[in-house]
C-alpha atoms as a PDB file:
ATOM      1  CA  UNK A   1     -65.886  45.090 -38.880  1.00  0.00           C
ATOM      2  CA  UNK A   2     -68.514  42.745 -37.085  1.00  0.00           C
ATOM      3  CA  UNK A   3     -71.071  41.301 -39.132  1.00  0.00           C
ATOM      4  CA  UNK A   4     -74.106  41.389 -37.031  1.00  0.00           C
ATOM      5  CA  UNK A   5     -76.331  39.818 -39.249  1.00  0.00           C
ATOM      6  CA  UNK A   6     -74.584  36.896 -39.994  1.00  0.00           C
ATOM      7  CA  UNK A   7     -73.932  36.203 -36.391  1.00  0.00           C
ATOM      8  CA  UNK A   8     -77.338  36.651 -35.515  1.00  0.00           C
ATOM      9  CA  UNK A   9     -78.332  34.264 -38.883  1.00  0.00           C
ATOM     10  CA  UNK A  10     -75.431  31.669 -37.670  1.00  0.00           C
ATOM     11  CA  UNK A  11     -75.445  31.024 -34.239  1.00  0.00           C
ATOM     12  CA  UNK A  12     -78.603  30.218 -32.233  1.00  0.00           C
ATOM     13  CA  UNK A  13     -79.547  31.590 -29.090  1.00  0.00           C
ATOM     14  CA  UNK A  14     -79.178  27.922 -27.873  1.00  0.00           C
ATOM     15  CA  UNK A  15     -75.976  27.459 -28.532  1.00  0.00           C
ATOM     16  CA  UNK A  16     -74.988  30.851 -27.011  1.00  0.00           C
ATOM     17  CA  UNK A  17     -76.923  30.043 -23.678  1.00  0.00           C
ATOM     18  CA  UNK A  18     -75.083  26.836 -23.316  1.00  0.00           C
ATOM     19  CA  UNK A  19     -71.534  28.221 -23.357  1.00  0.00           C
ATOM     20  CA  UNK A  20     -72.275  31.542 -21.293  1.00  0.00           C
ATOM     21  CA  UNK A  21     -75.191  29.964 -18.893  1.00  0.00           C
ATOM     22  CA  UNK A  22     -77.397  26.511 -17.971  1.00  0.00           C
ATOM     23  CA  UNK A  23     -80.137  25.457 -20.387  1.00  0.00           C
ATOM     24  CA  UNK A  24     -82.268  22.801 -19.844  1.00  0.00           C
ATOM     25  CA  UNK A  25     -84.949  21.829 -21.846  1.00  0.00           C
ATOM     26  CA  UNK A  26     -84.486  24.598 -23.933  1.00  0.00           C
ATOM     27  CA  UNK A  27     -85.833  27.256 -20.850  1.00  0.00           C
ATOM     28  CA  UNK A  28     -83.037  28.824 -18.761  1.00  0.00           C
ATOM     29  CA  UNK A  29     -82.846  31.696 -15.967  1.00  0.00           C
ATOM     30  CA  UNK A  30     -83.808  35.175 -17.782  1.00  0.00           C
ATOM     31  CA  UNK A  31     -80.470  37.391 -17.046  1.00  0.00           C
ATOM     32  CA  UNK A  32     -82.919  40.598 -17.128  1.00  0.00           C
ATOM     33  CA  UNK A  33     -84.789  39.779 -14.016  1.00  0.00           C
ATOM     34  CA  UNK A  34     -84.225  38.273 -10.774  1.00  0.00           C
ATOM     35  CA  UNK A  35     -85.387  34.459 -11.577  1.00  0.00           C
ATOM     36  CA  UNK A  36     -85.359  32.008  -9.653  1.00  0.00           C
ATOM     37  CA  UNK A  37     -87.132  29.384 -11.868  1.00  0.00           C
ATOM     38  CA  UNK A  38     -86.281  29.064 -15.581  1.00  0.00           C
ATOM     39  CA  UNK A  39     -88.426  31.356 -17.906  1.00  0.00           C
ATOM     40  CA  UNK A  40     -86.664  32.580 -20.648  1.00  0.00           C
ATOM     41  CA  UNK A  41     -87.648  30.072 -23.629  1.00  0.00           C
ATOM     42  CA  UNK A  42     -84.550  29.612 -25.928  1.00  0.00           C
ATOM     43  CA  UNK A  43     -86.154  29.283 -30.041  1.00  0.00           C
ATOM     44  CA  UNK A  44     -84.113  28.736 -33.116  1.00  0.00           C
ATOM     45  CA  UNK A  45     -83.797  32.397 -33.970  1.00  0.00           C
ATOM     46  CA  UNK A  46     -84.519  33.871 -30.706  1.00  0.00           C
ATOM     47  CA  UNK A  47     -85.678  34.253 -27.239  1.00  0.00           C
ATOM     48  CA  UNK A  48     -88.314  35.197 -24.674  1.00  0.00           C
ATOM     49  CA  UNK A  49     -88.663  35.308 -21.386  1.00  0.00           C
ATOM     50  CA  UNK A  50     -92.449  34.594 -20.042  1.00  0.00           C
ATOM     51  CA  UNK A  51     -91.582  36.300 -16.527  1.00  0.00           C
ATOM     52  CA  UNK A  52     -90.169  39.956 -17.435  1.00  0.00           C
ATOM     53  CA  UNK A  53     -91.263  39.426 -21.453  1.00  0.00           C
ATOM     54  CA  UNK A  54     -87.502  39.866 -23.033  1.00  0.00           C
ATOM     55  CA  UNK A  55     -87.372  39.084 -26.427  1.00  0.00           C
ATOM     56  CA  UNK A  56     -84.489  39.378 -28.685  1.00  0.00           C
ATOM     57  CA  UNK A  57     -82.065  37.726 -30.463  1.00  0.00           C
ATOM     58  CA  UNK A  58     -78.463  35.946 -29.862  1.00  0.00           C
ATOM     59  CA  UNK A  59     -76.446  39.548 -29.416  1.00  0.00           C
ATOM     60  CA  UNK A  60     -79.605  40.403 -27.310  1.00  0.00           C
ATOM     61  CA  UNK A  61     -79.038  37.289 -25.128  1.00  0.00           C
ATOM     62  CA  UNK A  62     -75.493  37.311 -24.883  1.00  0.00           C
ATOM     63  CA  UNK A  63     -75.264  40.538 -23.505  1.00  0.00           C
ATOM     64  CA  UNK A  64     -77.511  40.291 -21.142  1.00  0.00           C
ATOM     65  CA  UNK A  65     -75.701  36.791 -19.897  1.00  0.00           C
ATOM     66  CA  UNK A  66     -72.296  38.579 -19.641  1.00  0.00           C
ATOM     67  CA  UNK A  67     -73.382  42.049 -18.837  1.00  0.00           C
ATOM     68  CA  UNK A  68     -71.759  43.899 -21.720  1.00  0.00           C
ATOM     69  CA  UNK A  69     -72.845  46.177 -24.937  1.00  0.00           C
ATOM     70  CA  UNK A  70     -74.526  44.528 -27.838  1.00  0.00           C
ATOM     71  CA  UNK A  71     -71.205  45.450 -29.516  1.00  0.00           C
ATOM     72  CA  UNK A  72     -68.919  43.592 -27.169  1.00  0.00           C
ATOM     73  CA  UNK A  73     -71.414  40.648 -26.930  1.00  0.00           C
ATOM     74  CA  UNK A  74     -71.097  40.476 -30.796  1.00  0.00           C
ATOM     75  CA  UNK A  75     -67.460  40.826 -30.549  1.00  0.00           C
ATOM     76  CA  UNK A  76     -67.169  38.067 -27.949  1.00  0.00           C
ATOM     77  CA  UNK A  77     -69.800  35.783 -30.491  1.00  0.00           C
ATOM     78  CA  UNK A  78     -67.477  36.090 -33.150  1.00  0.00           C
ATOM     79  CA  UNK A  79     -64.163  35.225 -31.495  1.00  0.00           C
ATOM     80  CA  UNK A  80     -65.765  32.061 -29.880  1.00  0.00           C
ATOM     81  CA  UNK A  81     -68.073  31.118 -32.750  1.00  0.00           C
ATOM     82  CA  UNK A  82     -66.789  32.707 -35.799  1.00  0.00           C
ATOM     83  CA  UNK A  83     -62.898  31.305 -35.791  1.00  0.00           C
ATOM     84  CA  UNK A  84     -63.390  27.859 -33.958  1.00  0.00           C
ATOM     85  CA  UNK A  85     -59.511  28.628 -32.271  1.00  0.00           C
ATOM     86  CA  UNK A  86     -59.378  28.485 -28.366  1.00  0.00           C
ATOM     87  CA  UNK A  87     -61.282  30.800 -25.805  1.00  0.00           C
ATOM     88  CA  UNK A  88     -61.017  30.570 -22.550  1.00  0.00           C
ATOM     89  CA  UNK A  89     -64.294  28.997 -20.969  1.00  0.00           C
ATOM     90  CA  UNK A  90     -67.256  31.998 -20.581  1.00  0.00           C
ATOM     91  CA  UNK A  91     -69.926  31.232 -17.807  1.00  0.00           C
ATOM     92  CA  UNK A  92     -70.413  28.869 -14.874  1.00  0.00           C
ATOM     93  CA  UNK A  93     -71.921  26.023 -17.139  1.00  0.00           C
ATOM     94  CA  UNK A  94     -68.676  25.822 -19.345  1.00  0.00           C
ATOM     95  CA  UNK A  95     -66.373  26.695 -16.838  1.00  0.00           C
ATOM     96  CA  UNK A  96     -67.941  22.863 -14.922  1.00  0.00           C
ATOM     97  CA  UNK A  97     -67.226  21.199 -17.589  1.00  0.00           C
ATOM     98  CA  UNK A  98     -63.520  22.355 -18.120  1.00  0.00           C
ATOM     99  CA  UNK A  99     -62.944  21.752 -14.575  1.00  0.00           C
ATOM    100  CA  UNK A 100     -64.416  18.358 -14.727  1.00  0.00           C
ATOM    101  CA  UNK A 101     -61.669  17.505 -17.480  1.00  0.00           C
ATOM    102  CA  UNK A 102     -59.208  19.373 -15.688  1.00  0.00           C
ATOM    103  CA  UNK A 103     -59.907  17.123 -12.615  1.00  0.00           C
ATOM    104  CA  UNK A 104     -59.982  13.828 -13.998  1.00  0.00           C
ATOM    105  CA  UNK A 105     -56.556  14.575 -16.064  1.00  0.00           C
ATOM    106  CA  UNK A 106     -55.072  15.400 -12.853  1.00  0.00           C
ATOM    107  CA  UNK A 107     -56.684  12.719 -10.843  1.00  0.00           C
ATOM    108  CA  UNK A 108     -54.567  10.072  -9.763  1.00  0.00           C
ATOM    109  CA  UNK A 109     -54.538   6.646 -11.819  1.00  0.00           C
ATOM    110  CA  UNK A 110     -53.699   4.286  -8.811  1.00  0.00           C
ATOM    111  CA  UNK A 111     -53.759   4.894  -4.770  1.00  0.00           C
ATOM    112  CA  UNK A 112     -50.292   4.890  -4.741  1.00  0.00           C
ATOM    113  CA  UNK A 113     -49.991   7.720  -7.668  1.00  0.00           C
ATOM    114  CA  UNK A 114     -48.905  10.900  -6.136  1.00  0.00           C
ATOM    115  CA  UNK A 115     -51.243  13.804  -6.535  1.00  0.00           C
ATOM    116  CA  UNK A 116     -50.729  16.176  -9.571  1.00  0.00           C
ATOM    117  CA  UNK A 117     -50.320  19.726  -9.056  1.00  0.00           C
ATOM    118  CA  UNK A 118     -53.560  21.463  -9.772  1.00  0.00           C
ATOM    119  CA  UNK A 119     -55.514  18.766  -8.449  1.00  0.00           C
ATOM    120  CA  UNK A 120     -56.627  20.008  -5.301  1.00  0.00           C
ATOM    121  CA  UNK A 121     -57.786  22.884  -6.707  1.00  0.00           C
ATOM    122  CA  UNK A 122     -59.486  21.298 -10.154  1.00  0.00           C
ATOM    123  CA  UNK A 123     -61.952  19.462  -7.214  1.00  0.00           C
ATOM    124  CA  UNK A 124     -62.564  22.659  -5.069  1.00  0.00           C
ATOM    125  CA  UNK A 125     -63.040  24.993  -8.211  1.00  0.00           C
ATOM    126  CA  UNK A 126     -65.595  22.266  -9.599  1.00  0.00           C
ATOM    127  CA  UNK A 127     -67.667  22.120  -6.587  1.00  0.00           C
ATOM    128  CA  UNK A 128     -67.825  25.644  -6.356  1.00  0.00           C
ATOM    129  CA  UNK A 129     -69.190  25.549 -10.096  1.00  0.00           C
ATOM    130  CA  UNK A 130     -71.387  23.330  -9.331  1.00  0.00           C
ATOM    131  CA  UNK A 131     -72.862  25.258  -5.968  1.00  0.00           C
ATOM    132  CA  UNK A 132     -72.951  28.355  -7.951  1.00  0.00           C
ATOM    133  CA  UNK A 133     -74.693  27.335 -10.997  1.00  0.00           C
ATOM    134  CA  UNK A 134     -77.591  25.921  -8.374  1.00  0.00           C
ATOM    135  CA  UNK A 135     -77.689  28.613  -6.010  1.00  0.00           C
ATOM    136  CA  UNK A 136     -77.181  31.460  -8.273  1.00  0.00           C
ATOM    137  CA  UNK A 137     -73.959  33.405  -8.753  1.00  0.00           C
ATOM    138  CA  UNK A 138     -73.187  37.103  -9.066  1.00  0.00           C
ATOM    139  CA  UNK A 139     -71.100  38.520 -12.155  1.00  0.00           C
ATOM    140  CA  UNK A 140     -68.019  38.840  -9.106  1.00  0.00           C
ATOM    141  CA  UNK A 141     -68.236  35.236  -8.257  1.00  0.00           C
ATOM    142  CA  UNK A 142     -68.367  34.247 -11.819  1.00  0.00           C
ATOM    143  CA  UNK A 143     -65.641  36.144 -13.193  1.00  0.00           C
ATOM    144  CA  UNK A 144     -63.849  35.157 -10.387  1.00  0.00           C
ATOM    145  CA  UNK A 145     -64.625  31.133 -11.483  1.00  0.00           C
ATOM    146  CA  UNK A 146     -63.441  31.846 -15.257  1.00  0.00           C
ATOM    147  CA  UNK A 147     -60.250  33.477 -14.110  1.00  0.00           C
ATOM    148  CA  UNK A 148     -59.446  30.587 -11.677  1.00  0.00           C
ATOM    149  CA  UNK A 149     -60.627  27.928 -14.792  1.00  0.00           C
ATOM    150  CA  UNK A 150     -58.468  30.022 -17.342  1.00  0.00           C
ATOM    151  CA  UNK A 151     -55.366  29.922 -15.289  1.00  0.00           C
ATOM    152  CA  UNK A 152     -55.865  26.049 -14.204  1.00  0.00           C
ATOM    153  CA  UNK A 153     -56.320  25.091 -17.696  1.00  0.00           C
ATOM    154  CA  UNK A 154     -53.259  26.872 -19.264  1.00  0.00           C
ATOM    155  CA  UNK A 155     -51.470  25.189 -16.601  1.00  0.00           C
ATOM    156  CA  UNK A 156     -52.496  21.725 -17.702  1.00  0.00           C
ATOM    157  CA  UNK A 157     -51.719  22.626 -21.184  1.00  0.00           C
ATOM    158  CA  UNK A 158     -48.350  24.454 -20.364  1.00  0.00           C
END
């Protein structure tokens, strides 16, 4: 059984925003409007957005970043918060900084170093991050990046 008041009491929005979107300064795009400048103000117990006026809390947030149920945002919370083991990177933001990893573990050491499997595609998937999370990506194009992370990183584990 989810405990939704001790996920809402032990993870801040913040942190949430960070691994399923792009903060900075604390302000990030408001997932329940069509924004184009950051105006959803991230607080230590919960949100609000000065363009559409969301307000809520972390399950609040979350669901509206990947589109789900406040139950299956809480579910999600709790597997990647509550029992600190490995989930596959959620949202462009985390997904850029797996592939960054991924690319320089793969990157040749030396010019003469032939070039890993993986590689290639560590480079293109990165820039395509990186595109995405400035232009704006739809839920299609970003599933489609976390699939294409997933995948790449079990195969540098494996």
């Amino acid at each position: 059984m989810i405990d939704y008041n001790k996920i809402k009491h032990s993870i801040p929005p913040i942190e949430a925003a960070r691994r399923y979107g792009m903060v900075k300064h604390g302000f990030m795009r408001c997932p329940f409007h069509a924004d184009r400048t950051p105006s959803l103000k991230l607080y230590g117990d919960h949100f609000h957005c000065f363009g559409c006026g969301a307000h809520g809390d972390v399950i609040d947030l979350t669901a509206g970043l990947l589109g789900c149920s406040k139950s299956e945002a809480a579910r999600r919370l709790e597997a990647d918060f509550g029992n600190g083991g490995f989930v596959s990177p959620l949202g462009l933001a985390a997904c850029k900084r797996e592939l960054s990893r991924c690319r320089n573990a793969l990157a040749p050491k030396s010019p003469g170093d032939a070039i890993a499997n993986g590689y290639a595609e560590a480079c293109t998937l990165d820039a395509w991050a990186g595109y995405l999370l400035d232009a704006g990506a739809s839920r299609d194009e970003m599933r489609l990046v976390e699939q294409k992370t997933a995948r790449l990183m079990e195969g540098l584990r494996g």
